[in-house]
Protein backbone atom coordinates (compact mmCIF):
# COMPACT_ATOMS: atom_id res chain seq x y z
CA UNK A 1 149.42 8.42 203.60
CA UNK A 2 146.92 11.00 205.30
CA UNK A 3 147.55 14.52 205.23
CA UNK A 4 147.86 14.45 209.24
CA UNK A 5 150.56 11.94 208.96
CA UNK A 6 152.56 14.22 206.15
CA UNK A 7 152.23 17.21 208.59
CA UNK A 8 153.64 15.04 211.58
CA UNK A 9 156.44 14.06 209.47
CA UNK A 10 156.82 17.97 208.51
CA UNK A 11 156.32 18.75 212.38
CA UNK A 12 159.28 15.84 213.42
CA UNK A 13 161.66 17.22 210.33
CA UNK A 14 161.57 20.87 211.56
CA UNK A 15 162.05 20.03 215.17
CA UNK A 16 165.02 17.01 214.40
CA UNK A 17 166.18 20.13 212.24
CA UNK A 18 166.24 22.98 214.74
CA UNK A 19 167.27 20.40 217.13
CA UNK A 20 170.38 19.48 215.35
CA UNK A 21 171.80 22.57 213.93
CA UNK A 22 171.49 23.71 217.79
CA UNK A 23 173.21 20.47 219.35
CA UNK A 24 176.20 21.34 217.12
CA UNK A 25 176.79 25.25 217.15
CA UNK A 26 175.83 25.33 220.61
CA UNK A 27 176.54 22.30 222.41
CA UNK A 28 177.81 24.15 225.24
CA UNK A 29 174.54 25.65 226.14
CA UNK A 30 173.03 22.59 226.01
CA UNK A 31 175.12 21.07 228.75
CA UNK A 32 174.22 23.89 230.46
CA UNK A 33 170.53 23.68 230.12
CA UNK A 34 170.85 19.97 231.72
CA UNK A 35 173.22 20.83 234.73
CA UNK A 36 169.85 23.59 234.90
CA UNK A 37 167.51 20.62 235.08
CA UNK A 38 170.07 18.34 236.89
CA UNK A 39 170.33 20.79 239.63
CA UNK A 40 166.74 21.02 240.11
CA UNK A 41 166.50 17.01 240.79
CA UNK A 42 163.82 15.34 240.40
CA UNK A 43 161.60 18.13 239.23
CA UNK A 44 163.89 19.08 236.31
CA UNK A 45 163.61 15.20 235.53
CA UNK A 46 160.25 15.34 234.78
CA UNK A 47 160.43 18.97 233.02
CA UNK A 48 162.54 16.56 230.09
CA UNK A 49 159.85 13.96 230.54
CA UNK A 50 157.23 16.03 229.89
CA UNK A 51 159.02 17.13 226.79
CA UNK A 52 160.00 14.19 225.51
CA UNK A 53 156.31 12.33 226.53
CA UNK A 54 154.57 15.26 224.82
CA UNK A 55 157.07 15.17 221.13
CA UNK A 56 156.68 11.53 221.23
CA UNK A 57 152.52 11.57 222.01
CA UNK A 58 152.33 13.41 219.64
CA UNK A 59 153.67 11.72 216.82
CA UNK A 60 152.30 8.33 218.06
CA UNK A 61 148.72 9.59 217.92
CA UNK A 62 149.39 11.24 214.42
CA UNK A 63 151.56 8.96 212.68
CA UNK A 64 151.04 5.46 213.75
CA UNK A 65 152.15 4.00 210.64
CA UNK A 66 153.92 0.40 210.61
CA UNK A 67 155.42 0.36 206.72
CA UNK A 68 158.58 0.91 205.79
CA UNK A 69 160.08 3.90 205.59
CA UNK A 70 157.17 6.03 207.39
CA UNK A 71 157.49 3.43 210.52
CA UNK A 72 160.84 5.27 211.42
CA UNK A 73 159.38 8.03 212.34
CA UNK A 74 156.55 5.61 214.41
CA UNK A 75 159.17 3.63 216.17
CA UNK A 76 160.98 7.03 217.09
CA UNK A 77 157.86 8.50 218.54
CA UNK A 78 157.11 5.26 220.70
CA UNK A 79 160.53 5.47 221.71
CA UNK A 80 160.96 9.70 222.88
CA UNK A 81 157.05 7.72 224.92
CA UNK A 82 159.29 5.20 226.87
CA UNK A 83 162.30 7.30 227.50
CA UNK A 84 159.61 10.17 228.22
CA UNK A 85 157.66 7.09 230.80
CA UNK A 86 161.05 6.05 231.67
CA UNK A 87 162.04 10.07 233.33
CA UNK A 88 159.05 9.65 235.30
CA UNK A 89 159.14 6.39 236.55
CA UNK A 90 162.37 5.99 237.21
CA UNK A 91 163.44 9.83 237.81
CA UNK A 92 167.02 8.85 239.55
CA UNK A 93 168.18 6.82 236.26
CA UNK A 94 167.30 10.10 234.28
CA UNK A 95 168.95 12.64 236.83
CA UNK A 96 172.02 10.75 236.67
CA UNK A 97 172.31 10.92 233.11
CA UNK A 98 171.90 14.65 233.45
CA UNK A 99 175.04 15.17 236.10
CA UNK A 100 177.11 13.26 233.80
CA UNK A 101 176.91 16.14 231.38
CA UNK A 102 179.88 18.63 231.52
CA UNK A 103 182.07 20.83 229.86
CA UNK A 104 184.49 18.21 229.17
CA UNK A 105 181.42 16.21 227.31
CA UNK A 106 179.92 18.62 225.39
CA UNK A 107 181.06 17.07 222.21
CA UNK A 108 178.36 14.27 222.63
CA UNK A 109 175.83 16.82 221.49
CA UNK A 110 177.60 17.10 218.49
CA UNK A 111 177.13 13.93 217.66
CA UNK A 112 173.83 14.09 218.83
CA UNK A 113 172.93 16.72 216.53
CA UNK A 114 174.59 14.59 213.32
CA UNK A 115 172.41 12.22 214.62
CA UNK A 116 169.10 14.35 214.44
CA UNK A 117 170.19 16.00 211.17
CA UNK A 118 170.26 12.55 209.75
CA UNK A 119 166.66 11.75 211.23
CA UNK A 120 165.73 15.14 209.88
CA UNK A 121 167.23 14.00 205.99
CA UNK A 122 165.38 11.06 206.38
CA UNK A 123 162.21 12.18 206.90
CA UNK A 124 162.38 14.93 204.28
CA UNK A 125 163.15 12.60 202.05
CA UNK A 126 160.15 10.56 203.26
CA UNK A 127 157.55 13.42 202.90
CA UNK A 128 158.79 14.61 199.63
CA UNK A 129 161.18 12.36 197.15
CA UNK A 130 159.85 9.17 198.25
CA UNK A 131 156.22 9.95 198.73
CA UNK A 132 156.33 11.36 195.05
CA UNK A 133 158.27 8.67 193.78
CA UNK A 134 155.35 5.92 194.64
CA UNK A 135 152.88 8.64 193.69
């Protein structure tokens, strides 16, 4: 594996990380931050495609590896493309997901954030114990 694709997986690791930790101390704020982009419309549906087109690009062009494990990361970077392609093609699907997010559901970001601190595990574990185990 190249060194580009071992700083990608870094790069994804840090950001699932961040990502995670936030999604379940604060999950609050991050219901708030999409009622912020909901209630912008369409334009705040493309500010979360941009991010999501632009985390996902990234890795694509970086990482585009199709063997196990390292293709996890791959096949999450082509998908953060289509549900980045999928906010600006279809910006009304995406702004309704946002106005479903309330107080009452700010739990789901818990999850979510389990979620990413798995992916971030994983890919740890992929740049590190795994990659020096085949070594």
């Amino acid at each position: 594996m190249s060194g580009m694709e071992q700083a990608i997986q870094v790069f994804a690791a840090i950001g699932f990380l961040v990502i995670g930790l936030s999604h379940l101390v604060r999950p609050r704020l991050w219901v708030s931050f999409f009622q912020a982009l909901a209630a912008r419309g369409t334009p705040g549906v493309f500010l979360e495609g941009f991010l999501l087109l632009n985390f996902g690009a990234i890795i694509v062009a970086f990482h585009n590896v199709w063997k196990w494990p390292a293709i996890v990361l791959t096949l999450i970077g082509w998908s953060q493309v289509l549900k980045g392609a999928s906010r600006f093609l279809f910006p009304n699907v995406g702004l309704r997901v946002m106005q479903r997010m309330t107080e009452e559901r700010a739990w789901y970001f818990r999850i979510g954030g389990v979620f990413a601190l798995l992916i971030s595990g994983f890919l740890w574990w992929v740049r590190f114990a795994y990659q020096a185990a085949v070594r």
